[in-house]
Protein backbone atom coordinates (compact mmCIF):
# COMPACT_ATOMS: atom_id res chain seq x y z
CA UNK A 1 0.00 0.00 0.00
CA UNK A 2 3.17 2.64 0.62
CA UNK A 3 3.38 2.31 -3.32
CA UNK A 4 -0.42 3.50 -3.04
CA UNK A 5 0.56 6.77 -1.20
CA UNK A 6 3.40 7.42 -3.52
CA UNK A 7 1.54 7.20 -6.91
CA UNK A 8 -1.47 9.41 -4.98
CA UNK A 9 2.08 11.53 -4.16
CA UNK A 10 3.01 11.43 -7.82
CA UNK A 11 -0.37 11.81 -9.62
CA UNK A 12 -1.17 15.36 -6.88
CA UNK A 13 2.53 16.67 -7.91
CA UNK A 14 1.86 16.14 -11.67
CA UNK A 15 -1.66 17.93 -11.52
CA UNK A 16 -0.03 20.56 -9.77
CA UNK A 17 2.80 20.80 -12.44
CA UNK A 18 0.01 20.79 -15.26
CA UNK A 19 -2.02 23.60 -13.94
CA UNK A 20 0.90 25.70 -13.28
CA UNK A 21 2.93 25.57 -16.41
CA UNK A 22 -0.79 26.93 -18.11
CA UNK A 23 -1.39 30.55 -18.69
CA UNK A 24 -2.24 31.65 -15.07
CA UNK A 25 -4.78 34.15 -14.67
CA UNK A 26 -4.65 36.78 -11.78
CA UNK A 27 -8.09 38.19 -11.12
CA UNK A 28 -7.45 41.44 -13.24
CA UNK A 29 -6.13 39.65 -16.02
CA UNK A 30 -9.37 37.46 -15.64
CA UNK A 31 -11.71 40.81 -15.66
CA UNK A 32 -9.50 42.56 -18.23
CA UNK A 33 -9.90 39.42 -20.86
CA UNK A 34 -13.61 39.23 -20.16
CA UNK A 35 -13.93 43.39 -20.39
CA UNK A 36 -12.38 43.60 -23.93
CA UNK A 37 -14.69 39.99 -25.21
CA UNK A 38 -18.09 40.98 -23.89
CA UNK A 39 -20.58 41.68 -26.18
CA UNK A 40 -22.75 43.41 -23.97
CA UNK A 41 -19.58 45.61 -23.67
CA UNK A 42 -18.74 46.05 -26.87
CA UNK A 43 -22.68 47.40 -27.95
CA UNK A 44 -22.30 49.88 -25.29
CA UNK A 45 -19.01 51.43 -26.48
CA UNK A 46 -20.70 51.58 -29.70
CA UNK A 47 -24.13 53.15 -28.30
CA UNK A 48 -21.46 55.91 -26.54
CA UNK A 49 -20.78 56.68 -30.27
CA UNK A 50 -23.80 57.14 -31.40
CA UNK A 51 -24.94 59.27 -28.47
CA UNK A 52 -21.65 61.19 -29.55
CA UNK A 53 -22.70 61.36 -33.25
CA UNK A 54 -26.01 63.29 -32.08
CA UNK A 55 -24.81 64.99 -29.56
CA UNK A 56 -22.51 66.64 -32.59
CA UNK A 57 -25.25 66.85 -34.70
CA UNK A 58 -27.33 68.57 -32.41
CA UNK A 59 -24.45 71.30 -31.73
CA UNK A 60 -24.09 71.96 -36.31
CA UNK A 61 -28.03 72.74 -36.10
CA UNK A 62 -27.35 76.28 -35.20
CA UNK A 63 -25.39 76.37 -38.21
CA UNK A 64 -27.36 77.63 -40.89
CA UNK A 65 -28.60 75.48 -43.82
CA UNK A 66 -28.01 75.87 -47.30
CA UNK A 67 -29.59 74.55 -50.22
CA UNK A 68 -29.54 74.77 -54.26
CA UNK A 69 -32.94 73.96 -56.50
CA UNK A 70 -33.01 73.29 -60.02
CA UNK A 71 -36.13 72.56 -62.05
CA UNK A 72 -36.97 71.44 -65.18
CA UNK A 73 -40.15 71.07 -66.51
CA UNK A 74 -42.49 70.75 -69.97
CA UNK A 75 -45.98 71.99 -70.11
CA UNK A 76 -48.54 71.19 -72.97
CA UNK A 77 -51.81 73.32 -73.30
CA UNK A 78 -53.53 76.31 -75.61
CA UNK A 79 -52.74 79.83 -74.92
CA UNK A 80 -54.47 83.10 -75.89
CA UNK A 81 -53.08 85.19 -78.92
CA UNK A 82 -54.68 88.58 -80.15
CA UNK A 83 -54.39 89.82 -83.58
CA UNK A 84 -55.03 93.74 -82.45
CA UNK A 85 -58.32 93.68 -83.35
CA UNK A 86 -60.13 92.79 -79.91
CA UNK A 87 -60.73 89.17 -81.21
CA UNK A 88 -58.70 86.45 -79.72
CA UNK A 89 -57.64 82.95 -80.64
CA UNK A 90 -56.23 80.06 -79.23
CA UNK A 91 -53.16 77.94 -80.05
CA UNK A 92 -51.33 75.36 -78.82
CA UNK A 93 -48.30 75.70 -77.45
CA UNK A 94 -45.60 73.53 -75.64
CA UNK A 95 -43.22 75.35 -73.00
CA UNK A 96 -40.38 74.37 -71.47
CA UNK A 97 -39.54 75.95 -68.32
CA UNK A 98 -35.87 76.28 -66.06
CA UNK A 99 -35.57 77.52 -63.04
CA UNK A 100 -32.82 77.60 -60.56
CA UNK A 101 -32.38 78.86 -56.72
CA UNK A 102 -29.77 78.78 -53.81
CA UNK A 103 -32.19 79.61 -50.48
CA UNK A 104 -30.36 79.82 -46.88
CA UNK A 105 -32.04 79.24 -43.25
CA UNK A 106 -30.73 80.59 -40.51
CA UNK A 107 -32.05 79.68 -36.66
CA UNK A 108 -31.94 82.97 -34.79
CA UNK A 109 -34.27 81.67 -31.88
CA UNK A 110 -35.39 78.30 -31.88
CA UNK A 111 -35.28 75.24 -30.53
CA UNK A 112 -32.19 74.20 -32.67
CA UNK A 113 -30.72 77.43 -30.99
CA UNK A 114 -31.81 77.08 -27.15
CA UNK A 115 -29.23 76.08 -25.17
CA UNK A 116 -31.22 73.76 -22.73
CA UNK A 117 -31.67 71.84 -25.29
CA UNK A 118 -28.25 71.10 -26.15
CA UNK A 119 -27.41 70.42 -22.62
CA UNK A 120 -29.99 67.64 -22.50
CA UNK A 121 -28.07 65.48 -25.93
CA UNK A 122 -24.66 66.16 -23.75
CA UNK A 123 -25.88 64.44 -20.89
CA UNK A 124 -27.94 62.13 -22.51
CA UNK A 125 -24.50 61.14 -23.78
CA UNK A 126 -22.83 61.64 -20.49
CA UNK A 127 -25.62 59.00 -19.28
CA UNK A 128 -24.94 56.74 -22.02
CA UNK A 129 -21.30 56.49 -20.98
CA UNK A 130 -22.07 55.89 -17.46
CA UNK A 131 -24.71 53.13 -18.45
CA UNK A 132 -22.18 50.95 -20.24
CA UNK A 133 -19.78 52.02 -17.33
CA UNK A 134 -22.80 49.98 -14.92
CA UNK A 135 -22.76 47.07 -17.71
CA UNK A 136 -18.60 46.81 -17.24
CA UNK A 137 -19.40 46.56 -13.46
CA UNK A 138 -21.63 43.93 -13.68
CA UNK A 139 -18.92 41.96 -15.57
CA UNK A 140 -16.10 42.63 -13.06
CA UNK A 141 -18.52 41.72 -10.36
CA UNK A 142 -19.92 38.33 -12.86
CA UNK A 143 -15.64 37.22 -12.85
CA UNK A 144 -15.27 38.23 -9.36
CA UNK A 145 -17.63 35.36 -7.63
CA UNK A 146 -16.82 33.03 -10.45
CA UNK A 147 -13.08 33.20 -9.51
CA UNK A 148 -13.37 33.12 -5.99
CA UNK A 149 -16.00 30.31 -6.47
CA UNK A 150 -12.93 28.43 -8.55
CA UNK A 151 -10.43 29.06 -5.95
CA UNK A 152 -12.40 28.35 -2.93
CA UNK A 153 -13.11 24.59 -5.18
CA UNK A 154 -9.53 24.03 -5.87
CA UNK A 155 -9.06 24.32 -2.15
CA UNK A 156 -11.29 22.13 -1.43
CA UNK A 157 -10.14 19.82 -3.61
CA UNK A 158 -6.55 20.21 -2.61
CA UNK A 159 -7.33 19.16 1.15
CA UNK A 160 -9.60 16.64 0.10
CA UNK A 161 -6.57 14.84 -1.54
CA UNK A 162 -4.86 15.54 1.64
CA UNK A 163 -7.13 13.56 3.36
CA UNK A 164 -7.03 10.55 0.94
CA UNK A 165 -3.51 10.18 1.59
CA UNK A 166 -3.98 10.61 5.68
CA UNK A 167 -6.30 8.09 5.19
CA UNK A 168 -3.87 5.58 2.42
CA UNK A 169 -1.73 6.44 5.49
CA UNK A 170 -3.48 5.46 8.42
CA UNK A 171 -5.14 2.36 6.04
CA UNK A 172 -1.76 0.85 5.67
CA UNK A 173 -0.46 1.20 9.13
CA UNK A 174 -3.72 -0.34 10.32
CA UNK A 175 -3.00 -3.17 7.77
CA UNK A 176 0.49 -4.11 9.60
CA UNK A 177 -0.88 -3.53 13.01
CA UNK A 178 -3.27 -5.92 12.11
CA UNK A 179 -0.59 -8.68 10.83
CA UNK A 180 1.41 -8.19 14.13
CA UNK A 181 -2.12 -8.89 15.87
CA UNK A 182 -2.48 -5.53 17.76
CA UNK A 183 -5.65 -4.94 15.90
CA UNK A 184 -8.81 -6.51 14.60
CA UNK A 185 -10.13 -6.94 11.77
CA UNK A 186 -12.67 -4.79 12.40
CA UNK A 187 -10.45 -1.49 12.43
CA UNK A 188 -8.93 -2.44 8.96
CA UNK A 189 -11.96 -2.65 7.48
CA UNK A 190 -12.84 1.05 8.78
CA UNK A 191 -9.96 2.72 7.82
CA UNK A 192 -10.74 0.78 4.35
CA UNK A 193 -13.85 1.89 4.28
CA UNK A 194 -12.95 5.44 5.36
CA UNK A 195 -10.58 6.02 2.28
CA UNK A 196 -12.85 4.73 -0.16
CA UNK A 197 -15.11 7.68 0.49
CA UNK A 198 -12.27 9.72 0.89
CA UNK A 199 -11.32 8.91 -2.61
CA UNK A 200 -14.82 9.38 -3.99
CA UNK A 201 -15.20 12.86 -2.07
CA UNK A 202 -11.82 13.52 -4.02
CA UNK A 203 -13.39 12.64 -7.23
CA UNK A 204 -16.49 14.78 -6.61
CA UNK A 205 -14.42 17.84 -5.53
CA UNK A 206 -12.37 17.56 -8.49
CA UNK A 207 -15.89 17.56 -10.77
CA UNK A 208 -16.63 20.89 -8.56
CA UNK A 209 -13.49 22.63 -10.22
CA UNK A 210 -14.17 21.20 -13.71
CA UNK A 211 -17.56 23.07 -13.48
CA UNK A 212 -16.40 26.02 -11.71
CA UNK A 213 -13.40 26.31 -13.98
CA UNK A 214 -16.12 26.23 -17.16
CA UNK A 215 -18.23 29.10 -15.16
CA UNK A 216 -15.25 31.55 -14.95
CA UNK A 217 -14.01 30.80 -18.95
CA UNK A 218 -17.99 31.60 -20.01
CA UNK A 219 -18.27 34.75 -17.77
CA UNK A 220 -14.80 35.63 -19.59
CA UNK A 221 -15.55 34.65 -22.78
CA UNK A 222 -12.50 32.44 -22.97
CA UNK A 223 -11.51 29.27 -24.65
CA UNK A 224 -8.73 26.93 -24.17
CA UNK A 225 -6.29 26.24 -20.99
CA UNK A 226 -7.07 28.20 -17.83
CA UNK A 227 -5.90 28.09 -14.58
CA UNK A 228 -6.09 31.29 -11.76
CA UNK A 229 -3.44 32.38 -9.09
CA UNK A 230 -4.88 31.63 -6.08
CA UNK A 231 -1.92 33.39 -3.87
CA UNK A 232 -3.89 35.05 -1.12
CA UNK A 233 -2.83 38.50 0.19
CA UNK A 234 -2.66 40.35 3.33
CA UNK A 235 -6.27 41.85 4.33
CA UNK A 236 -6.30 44.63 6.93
CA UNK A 237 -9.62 45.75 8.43
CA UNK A 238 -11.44 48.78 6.49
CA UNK A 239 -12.70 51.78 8.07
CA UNK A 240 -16.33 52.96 6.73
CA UNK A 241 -15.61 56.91 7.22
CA UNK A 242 -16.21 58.35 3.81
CA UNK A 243 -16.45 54.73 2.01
CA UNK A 244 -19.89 55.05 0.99
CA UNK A 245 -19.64 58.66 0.02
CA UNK A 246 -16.67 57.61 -2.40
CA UNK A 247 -18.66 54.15 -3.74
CA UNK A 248 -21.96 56.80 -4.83
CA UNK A 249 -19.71 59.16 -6.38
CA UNK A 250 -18.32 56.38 -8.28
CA UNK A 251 -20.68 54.11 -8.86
CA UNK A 252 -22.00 54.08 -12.72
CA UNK A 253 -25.22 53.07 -12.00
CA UNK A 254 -25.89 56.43 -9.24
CA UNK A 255 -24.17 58.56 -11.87
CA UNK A 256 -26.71 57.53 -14.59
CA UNK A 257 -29.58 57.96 -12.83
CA UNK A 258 -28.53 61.66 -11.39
CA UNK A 259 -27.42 62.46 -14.63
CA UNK A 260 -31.39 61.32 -16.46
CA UNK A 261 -32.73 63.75 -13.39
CA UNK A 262 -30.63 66.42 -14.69
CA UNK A 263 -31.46 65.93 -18.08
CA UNK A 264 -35.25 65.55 -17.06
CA UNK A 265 -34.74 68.83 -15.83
CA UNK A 266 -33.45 70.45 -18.69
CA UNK A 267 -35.75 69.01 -20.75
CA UNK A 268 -38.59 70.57 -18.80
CA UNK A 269 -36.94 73.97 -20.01
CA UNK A 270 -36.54 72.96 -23.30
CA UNK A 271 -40.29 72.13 -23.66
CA UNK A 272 -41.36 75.39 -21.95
CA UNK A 273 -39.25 76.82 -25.05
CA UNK A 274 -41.90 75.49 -27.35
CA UNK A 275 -44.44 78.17 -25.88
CA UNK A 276 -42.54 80.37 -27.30
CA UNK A 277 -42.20 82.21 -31.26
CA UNK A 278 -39.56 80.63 -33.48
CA UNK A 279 -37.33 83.39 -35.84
CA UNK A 280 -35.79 82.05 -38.94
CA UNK A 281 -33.34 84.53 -41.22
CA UNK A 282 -34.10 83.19 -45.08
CA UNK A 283 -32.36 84.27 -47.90
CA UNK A 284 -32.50 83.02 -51.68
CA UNK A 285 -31.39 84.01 -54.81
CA UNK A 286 -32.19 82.53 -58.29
CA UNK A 287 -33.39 83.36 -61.98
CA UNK A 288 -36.01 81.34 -64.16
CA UNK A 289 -36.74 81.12 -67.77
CA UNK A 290 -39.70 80.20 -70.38
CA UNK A 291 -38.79 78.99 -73.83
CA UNK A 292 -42.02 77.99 -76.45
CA UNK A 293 -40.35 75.10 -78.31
CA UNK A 294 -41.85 77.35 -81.24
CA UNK A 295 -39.11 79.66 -80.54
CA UNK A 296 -41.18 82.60 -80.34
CA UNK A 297 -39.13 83.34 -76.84
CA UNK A 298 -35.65 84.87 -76.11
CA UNK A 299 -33.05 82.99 -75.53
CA UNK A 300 -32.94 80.80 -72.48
CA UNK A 301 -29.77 82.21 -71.44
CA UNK A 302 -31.06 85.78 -72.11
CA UNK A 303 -33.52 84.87 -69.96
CA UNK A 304 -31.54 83.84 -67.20
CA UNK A 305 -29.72 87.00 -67.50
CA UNK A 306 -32.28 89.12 -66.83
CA UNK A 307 -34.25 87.32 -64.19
CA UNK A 308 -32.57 87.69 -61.59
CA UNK A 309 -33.73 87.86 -58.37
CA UNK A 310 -32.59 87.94 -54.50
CA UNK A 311 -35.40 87.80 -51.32
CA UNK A 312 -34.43 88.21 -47.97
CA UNK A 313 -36.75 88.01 -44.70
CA UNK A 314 -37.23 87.14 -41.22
CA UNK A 315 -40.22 84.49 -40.51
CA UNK A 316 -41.63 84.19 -37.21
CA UNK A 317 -43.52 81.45 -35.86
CA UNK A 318 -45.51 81.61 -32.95
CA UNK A 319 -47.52 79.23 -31.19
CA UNK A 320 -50.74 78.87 -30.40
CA UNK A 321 -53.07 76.13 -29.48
CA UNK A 322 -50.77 72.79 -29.51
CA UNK A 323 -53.81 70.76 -28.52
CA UNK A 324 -52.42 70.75 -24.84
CA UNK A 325 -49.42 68.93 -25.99
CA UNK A 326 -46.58 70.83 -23.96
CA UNK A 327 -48.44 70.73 -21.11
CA UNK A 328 -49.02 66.78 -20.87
CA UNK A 329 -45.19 66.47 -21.68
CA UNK A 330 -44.48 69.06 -18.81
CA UNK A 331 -46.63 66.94 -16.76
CA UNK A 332 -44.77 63.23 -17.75
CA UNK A 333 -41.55 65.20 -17.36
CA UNK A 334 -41.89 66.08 -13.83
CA UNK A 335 -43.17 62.32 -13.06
CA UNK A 336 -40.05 61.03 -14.42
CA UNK A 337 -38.17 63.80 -12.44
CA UNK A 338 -39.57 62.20 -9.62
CA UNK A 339 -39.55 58.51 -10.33
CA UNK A 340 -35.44 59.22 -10.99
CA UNK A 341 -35.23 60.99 -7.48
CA UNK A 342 -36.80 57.53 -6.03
CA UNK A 343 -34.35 55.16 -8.14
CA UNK A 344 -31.82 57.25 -7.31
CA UNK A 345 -32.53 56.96 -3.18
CA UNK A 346 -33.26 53.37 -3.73
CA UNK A 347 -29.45 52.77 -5.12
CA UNK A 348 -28.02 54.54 -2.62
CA UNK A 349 -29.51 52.73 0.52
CA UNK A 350 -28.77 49.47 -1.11
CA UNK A 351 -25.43 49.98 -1.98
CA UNK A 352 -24.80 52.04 1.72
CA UNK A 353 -26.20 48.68 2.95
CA UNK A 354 -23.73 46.55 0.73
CA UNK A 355 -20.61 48.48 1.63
CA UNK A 356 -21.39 48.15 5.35
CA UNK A 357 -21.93 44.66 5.02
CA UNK A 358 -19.01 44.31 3.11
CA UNK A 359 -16.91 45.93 5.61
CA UNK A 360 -18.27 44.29 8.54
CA UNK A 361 -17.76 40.91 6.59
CA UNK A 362 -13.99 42.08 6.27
CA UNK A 363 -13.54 43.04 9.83
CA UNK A 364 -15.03 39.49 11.12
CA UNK A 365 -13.06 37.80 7.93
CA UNK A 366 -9.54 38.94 9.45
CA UNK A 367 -10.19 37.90 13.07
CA UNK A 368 -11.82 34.44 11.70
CA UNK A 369 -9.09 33.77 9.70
CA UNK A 370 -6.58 34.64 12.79
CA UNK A 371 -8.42 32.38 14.70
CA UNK A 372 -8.47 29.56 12.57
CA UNK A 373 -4.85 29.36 11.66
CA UNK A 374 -3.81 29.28 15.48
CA UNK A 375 -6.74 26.55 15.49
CA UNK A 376 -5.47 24.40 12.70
CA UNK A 377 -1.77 24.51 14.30
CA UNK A 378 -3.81 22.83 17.22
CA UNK A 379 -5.53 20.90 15.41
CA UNK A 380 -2.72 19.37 13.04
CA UNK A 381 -0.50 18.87 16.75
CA UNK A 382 -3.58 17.05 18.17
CA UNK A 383 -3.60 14.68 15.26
CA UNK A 384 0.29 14.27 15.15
CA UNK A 385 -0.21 12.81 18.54
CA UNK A 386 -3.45 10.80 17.64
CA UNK A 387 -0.90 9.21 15.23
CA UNK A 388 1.27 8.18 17.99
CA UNK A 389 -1.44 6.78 20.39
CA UNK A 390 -2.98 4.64 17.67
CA UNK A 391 0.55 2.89 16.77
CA UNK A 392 0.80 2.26 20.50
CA UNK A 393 -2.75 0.62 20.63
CA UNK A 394 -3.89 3.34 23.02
CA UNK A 395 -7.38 4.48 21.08
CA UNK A 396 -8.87 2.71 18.11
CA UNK A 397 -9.51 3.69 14.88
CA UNK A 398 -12.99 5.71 14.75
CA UNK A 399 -10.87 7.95 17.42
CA UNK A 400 -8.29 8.79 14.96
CA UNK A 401 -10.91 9.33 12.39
CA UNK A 402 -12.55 11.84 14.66
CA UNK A 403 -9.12 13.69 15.03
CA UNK A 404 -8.06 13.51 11.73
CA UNK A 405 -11.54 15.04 10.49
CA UNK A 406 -11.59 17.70 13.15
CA UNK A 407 -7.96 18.63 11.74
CA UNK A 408 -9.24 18.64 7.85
CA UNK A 409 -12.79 20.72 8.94
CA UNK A 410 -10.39 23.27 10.28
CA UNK A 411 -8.67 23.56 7.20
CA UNK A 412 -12.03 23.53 5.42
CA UNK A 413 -12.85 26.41 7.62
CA UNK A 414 -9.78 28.27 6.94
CA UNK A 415 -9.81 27.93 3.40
CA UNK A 416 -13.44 29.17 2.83
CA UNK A 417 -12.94 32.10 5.19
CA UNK A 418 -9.20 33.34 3.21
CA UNK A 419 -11.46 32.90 -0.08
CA UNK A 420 -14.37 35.03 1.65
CA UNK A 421 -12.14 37.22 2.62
CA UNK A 422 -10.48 37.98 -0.59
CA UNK A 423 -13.59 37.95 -2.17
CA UNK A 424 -14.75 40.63 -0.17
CA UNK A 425 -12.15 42.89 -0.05
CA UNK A 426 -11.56 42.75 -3.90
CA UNK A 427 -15.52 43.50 -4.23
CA UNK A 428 -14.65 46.65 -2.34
CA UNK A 429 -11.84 47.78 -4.37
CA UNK A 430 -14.16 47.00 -7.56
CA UNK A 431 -16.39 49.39 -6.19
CA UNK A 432 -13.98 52.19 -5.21
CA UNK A 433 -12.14 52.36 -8.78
């Protein structure tokens, strides 16, 4: 059986080898991959574009707009023609007629001109940036629990081959304690039985990290060879003062909403603007020309010549009856005002209520995992000992077992509160970039 231990040795140290000579992952890298191969992402880069694109737009419409008209057409019909003597006749005639114009508009006050209205495309924008800002969160935050979910399952899976080979231990001693007659049957056949299902708790912890492993390469996106580094850092306690201010200035999700309500508000401006008279500046300039296809007519270009003409003027537009159409929008505006105000005091509380938690979490996290590393040192000694006493025949085998688990539930214990702990305080730091 010691050639037992030594292959579970050798197979442990060769999955180890494999995993680390992949690509390893930090938890950045992880979130940077899946950041630059979301599609979710990607869209909302391109919707800050197009909010960009109007935004632009919307700044050229107080330019003035310019336009040229030509037009060409024939006409068919009967005409009058007098011979001097009072009597008239009519012939048929076919026309052709050319005309050409270059008109200019010019928005002196209008909506295109009023700068509230503006303001409300620039933060739409603004908004727009901050919403695919919220969807880049959710992805950091998506990697962040399936990474920590991975390395809390490699863990496990780590001790649990520990304790098969404890067990392939304590299974073969048993086996030559039993051959010198210092103990039954009875206790080889529990430390048997003992690393079977130590052996199948292996194999289901390893199936744990197969699926975990395949959550953390779909939230990223990825294919092909993964594997994380699951080197856990030094965690210091976190102190709430001005935390929770610095998350809601931060946090995409506040900053969208607050910047709607703002644009809400200028809206409301914007729409009062409709109440009031629109002035346009026009200017055009053209010539036209008739020509009977019986030539009876100058010369088109003779024509052109000498018909001329340039109009300038000022039209003003003013409303009056809009069939109580600003006033419902006035009235929609201001619920939406308010309905933003609520989302926005909604956010904050639950986020306030997150970041203490996630403090709190930290603080306990530190002086659990204190705790627990002074307890597994006891733990592991106790065992060591256990060891001893069952060579000597002093306790039987269930007692060992009881040890022996008590030492791997403390390492259980300290290995899900390090991951917790990490997990935590990397949530926090997501949150205060």
């Amino acid at each position: 059986m010691k050639s037992k231990i030594n292959f579970l040795c050798l197979i442990f140290a060769f999955v180890a080898h494999g995993v680390s000579s992949q690509n390893s992952f930090s938890l950045q890298d992880c979130i940077d991959y899946a950041l630059s191969h979301n599609h979710d992402v990607n869209v909302g880069d391109l919707q800050i574009q197009d909010a960009y694109c109007d935004l632009k737009a919307k700044r050229h419409s107080r330019l003035p707009s310019v336009y040229a008209q030509i037009g060409n057409s024939l006409t068919s019909g009967y005409e009058p023609v007098s011979d001097g003597s009072g009597s008239v006749d009519y012939l048929h005639a076919n026309n052709y007629n050319n005309q050409a114009s270059l008109q200019m508009s010019l928005p002196i006050w209008t909506e295109e001109t009023d700068r509230n209205s503006r303001d409300v495309y620039r933060i739409n924008a603004e908004a727009t940036k901050a919403e695919s800002d919220y969807r880049k969160l959710q992805v950091k935050l998506d990697v962040l629990d399936k990474y920590y979910t991975l390395a809390l399952t490699q863990l496990k899976h780590k001790i649990a081959v520990e304790k098969s080979i404890l067990q392939d231990s304590t299974y073969v001693m048993t086996q030559k304690l039993f051959n010198l007659g210092r103990k039954a049957k009875k206790d080889v056949i529990d430390a048997q039985l003992n690393l079977e299902q130590d052996v199948h708790n292996r194999q289901m912890e390893q199936d744990n990290v197969s699926m975990a492993l395949f959550d953390l390469k779909k939230a990223m996106n990825y294919e092909g060879d993964l594997s994380i580094d699951t080197a856990f850092h030094h965690v210091e306690n976190k102190s709430i003062e001005n935390i929770v201010e610095s998350v809601f200035e931060k946090h995409p999700y506040i900053t969208m909403e607050s910047l709607l309500l703002a644009a809400s508000e200028k809206e409301i401006k914007s729409i009062k603007r409709e109440r009031m008279p629109s002035v346009f500046f026009n200017a055009s300039t053209g010539t036209s020309a008739v020509k009977n296809l019986r030539n009876e007519n100058p010369d088109i270009a003779e024509q052109w010549k000498h018909n001329m003409y340039g109009q300038i003027g000022v039209d003003v537009k003013v409303p009056i009856f809009s069939r109580l159409e600003t006033k419902v929008k006035l009235k929609k505006k201001d619920i939406k005002i308010n309905q933003s105000k609520e989302t926005i005091s909604k956010v904050k509380e639950n986020v306030k209520n997150e970041i203490e938690t996630i403090i709190l979490d930290i603080k306990h996290g530190v002086e659990s995992v204190n705790r627990l590393n002074k307890l597994l040192s006891l733990a592991n000694e106790e065992y060591q000992m256990a060891l001893v006493d069952y060579k000597l025949g002093n306790i039987a085998s269930y007692e060992l077992n009881v040890y022996k688990n008590n030492y791997i539930s403390t390492s259980l214990q300290l290995a899900q509160s390090k991951c917790q702990l990490e997990y935590k305080n990397a949530k926090l730091n997501i949150y205060l970039e």
